[in-house]
Protein backbone atom coordinates (compact mmCIF):
# COMPACT_ATOMS: atom_id res chain seq x y z
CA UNK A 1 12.40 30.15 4.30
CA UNK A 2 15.84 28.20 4.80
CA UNK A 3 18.41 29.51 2.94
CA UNK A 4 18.87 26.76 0.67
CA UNK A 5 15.88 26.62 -0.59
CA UNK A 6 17.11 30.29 -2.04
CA UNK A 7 19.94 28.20 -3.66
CA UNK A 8 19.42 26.14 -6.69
CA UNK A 9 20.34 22.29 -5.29
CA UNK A 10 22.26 20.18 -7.54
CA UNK A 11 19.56 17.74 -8.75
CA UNK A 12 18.13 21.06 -9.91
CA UNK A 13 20.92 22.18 -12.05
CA UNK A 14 21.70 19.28 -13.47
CA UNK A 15 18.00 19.22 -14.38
CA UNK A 16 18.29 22.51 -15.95
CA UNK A 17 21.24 21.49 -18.41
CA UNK A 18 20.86 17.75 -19.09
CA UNK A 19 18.41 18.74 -21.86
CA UNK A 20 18.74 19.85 -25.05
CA UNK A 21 15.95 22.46 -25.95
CA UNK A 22 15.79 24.80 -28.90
CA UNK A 23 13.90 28.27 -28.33
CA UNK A 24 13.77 30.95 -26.14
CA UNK A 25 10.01 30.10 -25.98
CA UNK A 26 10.33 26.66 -24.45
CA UNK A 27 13.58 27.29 -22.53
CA UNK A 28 11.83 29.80 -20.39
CA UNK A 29 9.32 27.15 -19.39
CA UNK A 30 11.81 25.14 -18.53
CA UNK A 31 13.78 27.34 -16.68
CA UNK A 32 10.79 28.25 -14.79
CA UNK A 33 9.75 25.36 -14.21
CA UNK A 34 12.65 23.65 -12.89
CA UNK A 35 13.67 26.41 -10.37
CA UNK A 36 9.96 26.66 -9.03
CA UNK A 37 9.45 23.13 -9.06
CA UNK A 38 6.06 24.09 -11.09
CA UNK A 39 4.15 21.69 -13.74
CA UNK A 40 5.91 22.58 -17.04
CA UNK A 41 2.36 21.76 -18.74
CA UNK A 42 0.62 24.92 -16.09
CA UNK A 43 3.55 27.24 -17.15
CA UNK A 44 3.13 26.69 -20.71
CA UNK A 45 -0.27 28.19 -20.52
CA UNK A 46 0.84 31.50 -18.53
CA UNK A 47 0.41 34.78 -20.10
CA UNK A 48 3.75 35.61 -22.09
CA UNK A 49 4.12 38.48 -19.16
CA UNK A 50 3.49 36.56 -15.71
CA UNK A 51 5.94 33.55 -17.63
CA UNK A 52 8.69 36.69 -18.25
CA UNK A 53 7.83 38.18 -14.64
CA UNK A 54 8.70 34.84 -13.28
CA UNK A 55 11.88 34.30 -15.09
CA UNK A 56 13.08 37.69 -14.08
CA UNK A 57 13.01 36.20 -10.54
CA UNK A 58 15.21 33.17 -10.49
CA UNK A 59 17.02 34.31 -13.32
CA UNK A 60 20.16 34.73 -10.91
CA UNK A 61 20.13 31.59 -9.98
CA UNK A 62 20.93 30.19 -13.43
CA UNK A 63 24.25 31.04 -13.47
CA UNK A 64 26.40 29.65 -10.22
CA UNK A 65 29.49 30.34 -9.36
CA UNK A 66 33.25 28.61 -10.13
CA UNK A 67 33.32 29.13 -6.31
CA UNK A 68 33.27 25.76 -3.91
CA UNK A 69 33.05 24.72 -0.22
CA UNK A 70 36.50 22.43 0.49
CA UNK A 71 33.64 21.21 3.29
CA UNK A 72 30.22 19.82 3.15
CA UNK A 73 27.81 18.20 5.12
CA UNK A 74 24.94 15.98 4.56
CA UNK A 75 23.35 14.05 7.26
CA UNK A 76 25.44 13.98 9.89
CA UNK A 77 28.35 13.43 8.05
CA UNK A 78 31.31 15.94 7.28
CA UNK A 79 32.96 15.76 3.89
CA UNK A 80 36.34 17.26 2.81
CA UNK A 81 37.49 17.99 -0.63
CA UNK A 82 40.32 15.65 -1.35
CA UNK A 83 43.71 17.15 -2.68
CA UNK A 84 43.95 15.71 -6.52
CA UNK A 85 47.45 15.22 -6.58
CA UNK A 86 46.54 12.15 -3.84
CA UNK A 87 43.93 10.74 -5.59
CA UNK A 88 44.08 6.98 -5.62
CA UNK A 89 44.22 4.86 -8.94
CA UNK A 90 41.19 3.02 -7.80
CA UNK A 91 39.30 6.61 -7.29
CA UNK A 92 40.13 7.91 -10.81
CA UNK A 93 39.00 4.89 -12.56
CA UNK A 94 35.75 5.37 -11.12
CA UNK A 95 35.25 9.34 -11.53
CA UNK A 96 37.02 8.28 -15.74
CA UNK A 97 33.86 6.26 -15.42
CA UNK A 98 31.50 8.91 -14.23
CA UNK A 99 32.69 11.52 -16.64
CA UNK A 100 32.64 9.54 -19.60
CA UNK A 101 29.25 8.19 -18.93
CA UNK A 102 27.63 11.53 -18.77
CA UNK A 103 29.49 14.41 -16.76
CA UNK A 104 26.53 16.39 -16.51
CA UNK A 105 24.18 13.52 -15.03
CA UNK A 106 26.69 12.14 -13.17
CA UNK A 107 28.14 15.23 -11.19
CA UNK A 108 26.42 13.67 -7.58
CA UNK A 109 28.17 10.41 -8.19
CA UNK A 110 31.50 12.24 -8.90
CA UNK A 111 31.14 14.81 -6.21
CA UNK A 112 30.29 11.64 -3.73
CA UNK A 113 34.29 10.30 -4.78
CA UNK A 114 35.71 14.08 -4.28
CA UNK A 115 34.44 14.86 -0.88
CA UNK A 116 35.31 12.23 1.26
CA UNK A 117 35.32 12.03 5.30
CA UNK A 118 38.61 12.68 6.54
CA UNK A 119 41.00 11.47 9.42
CA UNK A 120 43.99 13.29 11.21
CA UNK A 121 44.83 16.61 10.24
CA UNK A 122 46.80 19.58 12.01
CA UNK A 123 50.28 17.70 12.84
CA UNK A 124 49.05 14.78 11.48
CA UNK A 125 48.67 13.60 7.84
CA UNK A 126 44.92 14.15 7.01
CA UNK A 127 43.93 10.78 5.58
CA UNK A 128 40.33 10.01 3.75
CA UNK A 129 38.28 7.16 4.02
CA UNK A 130 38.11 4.45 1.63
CA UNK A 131 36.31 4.23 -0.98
CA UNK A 132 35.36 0.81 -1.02
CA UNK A 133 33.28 1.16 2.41
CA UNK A 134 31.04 4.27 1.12
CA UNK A 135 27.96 3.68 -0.77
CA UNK A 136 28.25 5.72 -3.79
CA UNK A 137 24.56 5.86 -4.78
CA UNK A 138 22.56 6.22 -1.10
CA UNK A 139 25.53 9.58 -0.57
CA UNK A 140 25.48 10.94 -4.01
CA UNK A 141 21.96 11.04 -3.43
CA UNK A 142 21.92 13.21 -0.56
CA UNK A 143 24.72 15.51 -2.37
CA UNK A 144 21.87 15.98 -5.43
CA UNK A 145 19.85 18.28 -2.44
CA UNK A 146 22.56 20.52 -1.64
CA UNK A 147 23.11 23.63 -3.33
CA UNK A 148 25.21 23.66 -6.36
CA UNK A 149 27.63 26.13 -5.60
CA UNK A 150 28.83 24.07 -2.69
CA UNK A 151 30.44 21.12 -5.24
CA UNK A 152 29.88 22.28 -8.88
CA UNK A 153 33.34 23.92 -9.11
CA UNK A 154 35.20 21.38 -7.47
CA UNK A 155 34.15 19.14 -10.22
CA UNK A 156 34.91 21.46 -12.77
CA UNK A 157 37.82 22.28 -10.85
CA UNK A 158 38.64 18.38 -11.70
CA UNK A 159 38.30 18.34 -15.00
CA UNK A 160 41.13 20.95 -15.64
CA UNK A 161 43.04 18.99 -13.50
CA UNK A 162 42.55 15.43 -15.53
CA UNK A 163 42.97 17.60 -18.95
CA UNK A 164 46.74 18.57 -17.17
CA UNK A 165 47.26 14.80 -16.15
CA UNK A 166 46.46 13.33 -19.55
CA UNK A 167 48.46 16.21 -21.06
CA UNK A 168 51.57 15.18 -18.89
CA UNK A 169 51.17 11.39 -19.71
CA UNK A 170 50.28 11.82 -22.91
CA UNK A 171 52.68 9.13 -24.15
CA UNK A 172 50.75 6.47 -22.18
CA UNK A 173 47.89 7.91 -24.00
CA UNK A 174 48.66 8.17 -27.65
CA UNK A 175 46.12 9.58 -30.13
CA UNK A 176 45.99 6.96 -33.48
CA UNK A 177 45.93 10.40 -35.61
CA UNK A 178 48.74 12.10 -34.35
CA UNK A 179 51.24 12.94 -37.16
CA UNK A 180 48.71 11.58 -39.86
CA UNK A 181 47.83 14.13 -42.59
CA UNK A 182 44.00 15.12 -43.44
CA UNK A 183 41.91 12.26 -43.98
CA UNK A 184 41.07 13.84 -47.47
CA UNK A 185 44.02 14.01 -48.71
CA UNK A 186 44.72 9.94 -48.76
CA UNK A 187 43.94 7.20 -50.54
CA UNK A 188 41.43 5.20 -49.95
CA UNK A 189 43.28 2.44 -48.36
CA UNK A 190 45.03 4.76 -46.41
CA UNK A 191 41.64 6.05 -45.54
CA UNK A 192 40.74 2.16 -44.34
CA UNK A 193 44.06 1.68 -42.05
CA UNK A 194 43.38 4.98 -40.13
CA UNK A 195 39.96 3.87 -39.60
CA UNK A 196 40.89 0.75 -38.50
CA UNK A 197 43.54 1.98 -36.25
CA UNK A 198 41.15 4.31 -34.93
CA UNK A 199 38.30 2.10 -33.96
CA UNK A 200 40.72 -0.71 -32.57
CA UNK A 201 41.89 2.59 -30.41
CA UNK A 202 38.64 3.13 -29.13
CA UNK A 203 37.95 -0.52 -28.69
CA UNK A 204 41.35 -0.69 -26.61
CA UNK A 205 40.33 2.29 -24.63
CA UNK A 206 37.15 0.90 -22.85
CA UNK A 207 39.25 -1.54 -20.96
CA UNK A 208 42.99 0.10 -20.85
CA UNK A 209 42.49 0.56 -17.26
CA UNK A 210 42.52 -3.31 -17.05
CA UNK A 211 44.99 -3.85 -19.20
CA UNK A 212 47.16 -1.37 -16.97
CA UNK A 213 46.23 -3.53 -13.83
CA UNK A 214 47.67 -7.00 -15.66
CA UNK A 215 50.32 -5.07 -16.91
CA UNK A 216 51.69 -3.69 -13.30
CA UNK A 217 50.66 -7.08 -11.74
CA UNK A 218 52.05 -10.04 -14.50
CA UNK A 219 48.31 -11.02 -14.59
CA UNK A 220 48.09 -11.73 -11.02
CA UNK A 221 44.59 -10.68 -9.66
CA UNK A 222 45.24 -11.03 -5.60
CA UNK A 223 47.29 -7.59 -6.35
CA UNK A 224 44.82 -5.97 -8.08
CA UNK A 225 43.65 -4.43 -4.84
CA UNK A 226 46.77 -3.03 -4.23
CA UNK A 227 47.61 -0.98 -7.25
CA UNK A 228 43.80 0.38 -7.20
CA UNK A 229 44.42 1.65 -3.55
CA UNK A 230 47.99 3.60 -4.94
CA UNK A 231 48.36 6.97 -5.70
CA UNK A 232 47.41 7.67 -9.14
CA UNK A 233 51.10 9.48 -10.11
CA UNK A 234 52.67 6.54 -9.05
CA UNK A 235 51.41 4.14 -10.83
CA UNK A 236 51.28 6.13 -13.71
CA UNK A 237 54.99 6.54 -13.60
CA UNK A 238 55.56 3.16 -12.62
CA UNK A 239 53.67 1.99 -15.74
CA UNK A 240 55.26 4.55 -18.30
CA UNK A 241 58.52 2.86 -16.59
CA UNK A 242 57.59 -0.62 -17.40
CA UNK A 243 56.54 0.14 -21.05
CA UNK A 244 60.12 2.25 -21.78
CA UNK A 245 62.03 -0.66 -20.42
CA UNK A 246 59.82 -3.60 -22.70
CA UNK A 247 60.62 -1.09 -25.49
CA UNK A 248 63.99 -1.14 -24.76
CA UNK A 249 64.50 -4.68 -24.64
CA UNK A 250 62.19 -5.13 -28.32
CA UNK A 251 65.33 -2.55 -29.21
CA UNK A 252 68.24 -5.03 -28.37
């Protein structure tokens, strides 16, 4: 047997965790089922011991590792993990997408923006592909057969890194409760401004990414292109610039 077919692919993890199912019971099935790639409706009417005897075979392969390939292949192609700290604007509004949508069902798509093809290297500056040429759902596709360990903790990997980032910018990114006291302890129309500060935050957040892209350009859409295809850092800092000096100026 090839060795990944020992190793539990992506689809199949993400399989395992994108549902939400109480008991041990059930969960075993599931399990089972999954990792086997058995009718769920045949293992529910196992004996309790051949269901346990099967579980106590892929039950290793449950857990996988924080450990990730910085390389991976599919088809014929080679993919390298991209350093973070050179991630493009464009790139991290897409992956914002992908996580917020549903991180668990989404890790292919996310992996797919991660590991990208790679020129140079050695001497030279290695420099990845763009993203605008790759089709996101035909590769992420092909990443949902290989085995999880290869990309899973890259991906988690990235979330610790975009927890950091947000921490570090966290004046671009103000939360409408900070400073306010417990929501209990206030009047009612005290109560009723929070809320309303709170859903007009959330309201502002689904499209603050385009309201950063008129903001850096004055509105103009031909460089819209531009500032998606910059490093992520810099814009950020160029933005956080912009908004201290308009502050500034409301000041004088």
């Amino acid at each position: 047997m090839h060795l990944e077919k020992l190793m539990l692919s992506l689809e199949q993890y993400q399989e395992l965790y994108s549902h939400d199912i109480d008991g041990v019971f059930l969960k075993t099935i599931h399990y089972v089922s999954v990792v086997n790639d058995f009718d769920p409706i045949e293992v529910q009417n196992w004996s309790p011991d051949k269901l346990i005897s099967e579980y106590k075979k892929i039950k290793h392969k449950l857990i996988v590792s924080e450990k990730f390939n910085k390389q991976i292949n599919i088809e014929d192609a080679t993919l390298n993990l991209i350093d973070y700290k050179h991630i493009k604007f464009g790139q991290f509004i897409d992956i914002e997408h992908y996580i917020n949508e549903n991180y668990l069902g989404n890790l292919h798509k996310i992996a797919a923006l991660l590991y990208l093809q790679t020129e140079g290297g050695g001497i030279y500056e290695e420099k990845p592909e763009s993203i605008e040429h790759i089709n996101i759902d035909y590769r992420s596709n092909l990443i949902t057969y290989i085995p999880a360990k290869e990309v899973l903790g890259a991906c988690n990997a990235y979330l610790k890194f975009r927890a950091n980032f947000f921490e570090s910018y966290s004046s671009i990114f103000q939360d409408p409760l900070e400073g306010v006291e417990d929501l209990e302890d206030m009047s009612a129309e005290e109560r009723k401004i929070v809320e309303e500060e709170t859903a007009l935050a959330e309201k502002n957040k689904s499209n603050q990414w385009h309201r950063m892209l008129n903001y850096l350009t004055d509105f103009d859409l031909t460089k819209f292109d531009k500032i998606l295809g910059e490093n992520l850092f810099l814009v950020f800092n160029q933005y956080g610039h912009i908004k201290n000096k308009s502050k500034e100026n409301q000041t004088k």
